[in-house]
N, C-alpha and C. Protein backbone atom coordinates (compact mmCIF):
# COMPACT_ATOMS: atom_id res chain seq x y z
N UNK A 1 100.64 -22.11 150.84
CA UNK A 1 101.34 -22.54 149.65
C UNK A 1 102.83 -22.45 149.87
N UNK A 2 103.66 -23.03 149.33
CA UNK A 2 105.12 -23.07 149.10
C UNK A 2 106.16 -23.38 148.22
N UNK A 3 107.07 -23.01 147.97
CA UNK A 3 106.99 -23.00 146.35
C UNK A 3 108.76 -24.24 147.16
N UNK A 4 109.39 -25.33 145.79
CA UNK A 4 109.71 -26.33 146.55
C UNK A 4 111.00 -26.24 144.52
N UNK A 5 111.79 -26.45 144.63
CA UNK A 5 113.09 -26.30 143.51
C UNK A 5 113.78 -27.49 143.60
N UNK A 6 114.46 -28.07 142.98
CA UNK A 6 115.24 -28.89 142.69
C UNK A 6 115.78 -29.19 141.46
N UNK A 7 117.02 -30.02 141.51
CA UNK A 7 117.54 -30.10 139.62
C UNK A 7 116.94 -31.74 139.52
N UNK A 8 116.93 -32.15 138.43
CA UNK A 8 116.71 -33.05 137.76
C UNK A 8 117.53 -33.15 136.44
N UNK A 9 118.25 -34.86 136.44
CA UNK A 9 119.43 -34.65 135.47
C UNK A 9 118.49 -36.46 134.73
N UNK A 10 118.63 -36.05 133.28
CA UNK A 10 118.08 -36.96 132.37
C UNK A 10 116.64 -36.32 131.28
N UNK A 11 116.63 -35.11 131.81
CA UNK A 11 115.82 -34.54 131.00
C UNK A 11 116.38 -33.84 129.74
N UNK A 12 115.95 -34.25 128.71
CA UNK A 12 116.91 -33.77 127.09
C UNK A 12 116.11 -32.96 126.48
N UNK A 13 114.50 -33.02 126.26
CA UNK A 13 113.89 -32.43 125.50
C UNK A 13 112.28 -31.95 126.06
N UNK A 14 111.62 -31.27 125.50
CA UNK A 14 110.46 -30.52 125.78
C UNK A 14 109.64 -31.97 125.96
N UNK A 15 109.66 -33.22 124.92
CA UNK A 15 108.82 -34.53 125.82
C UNK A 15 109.34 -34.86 127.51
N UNK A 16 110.21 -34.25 127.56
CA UNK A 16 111.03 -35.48 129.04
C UNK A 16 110.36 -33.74 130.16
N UNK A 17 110.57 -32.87 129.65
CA UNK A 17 109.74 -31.51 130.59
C UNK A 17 108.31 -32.25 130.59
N UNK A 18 107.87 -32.53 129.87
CA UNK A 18 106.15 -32.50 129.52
C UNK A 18 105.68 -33.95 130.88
N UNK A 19 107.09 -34.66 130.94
CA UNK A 19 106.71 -35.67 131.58
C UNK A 19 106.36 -35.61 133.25
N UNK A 20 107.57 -34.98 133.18
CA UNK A 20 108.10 -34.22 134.60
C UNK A 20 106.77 -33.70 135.32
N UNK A 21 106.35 -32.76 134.59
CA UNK A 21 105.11 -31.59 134.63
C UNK A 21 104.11 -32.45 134.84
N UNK A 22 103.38 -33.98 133.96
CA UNK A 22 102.34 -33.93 134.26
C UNK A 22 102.68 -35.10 135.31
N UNK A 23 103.56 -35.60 135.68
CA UNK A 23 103.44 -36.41 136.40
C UNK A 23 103.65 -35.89 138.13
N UNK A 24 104.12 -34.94 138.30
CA UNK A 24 104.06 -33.59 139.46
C UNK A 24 102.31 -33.59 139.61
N UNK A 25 101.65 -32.96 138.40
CA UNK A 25 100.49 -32.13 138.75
C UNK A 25 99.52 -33.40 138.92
N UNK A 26 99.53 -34.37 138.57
CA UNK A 26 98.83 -35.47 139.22
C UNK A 26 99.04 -35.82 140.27
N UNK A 27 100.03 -35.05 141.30
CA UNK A 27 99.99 -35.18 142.49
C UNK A 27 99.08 -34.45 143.56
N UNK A 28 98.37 -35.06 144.21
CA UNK A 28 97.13 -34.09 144.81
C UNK A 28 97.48 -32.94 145.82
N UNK A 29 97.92 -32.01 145.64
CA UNK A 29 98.18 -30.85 146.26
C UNK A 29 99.04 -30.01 145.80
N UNK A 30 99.12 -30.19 144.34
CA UNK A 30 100.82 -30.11 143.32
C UNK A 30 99.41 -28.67 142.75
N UNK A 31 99.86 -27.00 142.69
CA UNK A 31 99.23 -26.31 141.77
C UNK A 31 99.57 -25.96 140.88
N UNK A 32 100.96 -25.55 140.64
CA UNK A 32 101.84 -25.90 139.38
C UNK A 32 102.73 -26.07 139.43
N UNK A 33 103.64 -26.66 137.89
CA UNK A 33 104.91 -27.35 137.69
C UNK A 33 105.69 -26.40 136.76
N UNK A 34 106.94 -25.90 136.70
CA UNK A 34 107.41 -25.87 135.94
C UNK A 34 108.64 -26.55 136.06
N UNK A 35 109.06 -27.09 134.50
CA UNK A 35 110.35 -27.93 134.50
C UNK A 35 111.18 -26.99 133.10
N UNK A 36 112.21 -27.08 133.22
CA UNK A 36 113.48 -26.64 131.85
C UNK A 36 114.54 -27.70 131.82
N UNK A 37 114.41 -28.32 130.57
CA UNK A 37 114.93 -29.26 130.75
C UNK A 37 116.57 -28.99 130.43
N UNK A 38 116.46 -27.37 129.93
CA UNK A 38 118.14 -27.01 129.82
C UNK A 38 119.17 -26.94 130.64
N UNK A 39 118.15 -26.04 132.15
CA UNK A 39 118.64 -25.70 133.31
C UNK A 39 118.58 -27.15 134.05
N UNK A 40 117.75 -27.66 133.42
CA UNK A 40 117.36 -29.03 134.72
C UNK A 40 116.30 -28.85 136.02
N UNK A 41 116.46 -27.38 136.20
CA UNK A 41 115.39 -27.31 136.86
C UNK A 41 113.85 -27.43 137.19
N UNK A 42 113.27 -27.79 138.64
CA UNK A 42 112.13 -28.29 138.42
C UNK A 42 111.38 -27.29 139.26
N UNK A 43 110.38 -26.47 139.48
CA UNK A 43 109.91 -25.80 140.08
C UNK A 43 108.67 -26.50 140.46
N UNK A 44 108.18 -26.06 141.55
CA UNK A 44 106.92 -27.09 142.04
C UNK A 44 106.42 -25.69 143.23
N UNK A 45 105.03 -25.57 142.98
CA UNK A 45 103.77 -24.63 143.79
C UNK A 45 102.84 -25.45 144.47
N UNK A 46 103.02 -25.76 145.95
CA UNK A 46 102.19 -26.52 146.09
C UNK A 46 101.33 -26.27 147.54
N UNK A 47 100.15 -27.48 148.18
CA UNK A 47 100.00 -26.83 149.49
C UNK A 47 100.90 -27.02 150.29
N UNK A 48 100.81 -26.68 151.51
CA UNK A 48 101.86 -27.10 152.67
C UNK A 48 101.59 -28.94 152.95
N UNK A 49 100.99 -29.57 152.50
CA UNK A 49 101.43 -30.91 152.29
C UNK A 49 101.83 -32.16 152.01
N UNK A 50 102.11 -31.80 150.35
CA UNK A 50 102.77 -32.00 149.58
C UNK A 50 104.12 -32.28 150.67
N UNK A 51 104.87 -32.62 150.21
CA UNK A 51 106.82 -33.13 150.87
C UNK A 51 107.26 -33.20 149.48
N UNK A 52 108.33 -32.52 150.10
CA UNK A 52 109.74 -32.64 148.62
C UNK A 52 109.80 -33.67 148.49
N UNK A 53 110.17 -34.72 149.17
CA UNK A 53 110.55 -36.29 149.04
C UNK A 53 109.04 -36.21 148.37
N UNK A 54 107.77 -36.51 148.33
CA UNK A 54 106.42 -36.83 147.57
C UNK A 54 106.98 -36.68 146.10
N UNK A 55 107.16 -35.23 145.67
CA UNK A 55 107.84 -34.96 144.41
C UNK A 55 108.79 -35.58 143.79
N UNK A 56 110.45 -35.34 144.78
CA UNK A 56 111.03 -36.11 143.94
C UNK A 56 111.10 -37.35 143.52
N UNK A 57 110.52 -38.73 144.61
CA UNK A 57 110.25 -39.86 144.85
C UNK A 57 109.60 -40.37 143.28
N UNK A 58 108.43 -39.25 142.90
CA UNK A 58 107.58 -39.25 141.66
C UNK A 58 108.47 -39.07 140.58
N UNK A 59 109.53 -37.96 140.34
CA UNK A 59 110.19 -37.66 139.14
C UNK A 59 110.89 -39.00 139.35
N UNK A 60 111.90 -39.55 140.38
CA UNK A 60 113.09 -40.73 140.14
C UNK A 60 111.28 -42.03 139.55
N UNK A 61 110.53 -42.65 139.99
CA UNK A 61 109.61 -43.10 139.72
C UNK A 61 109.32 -43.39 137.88
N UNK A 62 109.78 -41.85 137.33
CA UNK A 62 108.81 -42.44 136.20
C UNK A 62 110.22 -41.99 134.63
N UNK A 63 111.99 -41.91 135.86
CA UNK A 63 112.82 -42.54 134.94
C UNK A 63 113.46 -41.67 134.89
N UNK A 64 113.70 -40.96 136.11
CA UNK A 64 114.82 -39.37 135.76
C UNK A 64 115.67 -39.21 136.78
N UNK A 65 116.42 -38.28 137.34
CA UNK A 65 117.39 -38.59 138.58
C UNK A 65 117.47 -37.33 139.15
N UNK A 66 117.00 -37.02 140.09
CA UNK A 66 117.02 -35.92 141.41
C UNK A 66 118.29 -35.72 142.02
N UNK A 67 119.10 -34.53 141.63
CA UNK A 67 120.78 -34.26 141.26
C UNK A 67 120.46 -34.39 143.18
N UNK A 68 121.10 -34.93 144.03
CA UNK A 68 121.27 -35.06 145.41
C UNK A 68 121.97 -33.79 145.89
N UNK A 69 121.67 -33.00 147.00
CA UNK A 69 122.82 -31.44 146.83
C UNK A 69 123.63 -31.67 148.34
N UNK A 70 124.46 -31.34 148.20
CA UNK A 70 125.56 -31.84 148.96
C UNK A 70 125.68 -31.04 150.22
């Protein structure tokens, strides 16, 4: 398992978390999600083959923006 962080900027409210979350855990190897849409942060538990790019590829996908870290 490995646990996998990133920000996410366009999330405003507990619907735009809820989105985040189920659209992560419909990913097949995703065991859990947590998102805050205050912090922006996205937490992700997953197996070892899952890929960060799999994840974020999914959040930009369904209308949100994966803060790029410099």
């Amino acid at each position: 398992m490995k646990d996998i962080e990133f920000k996410v900027e366009g999330m405003v409210c507990n619907g735009c978390e809820n989105r985040v979350k189920n659209a992560l855990k419909n990913i097949n190897g995703v065991k859990d999600v947590e998102a805050n849409y205050t912090t922006g942060i996205v937490k992700v538990t997953s197996t070892d083959e899952v890929s960060e790019n799999t994840l974020k590829e999914k959040v930009e996908d369904i209308g949100f923006e994966v803060v790029k870290e410099d």
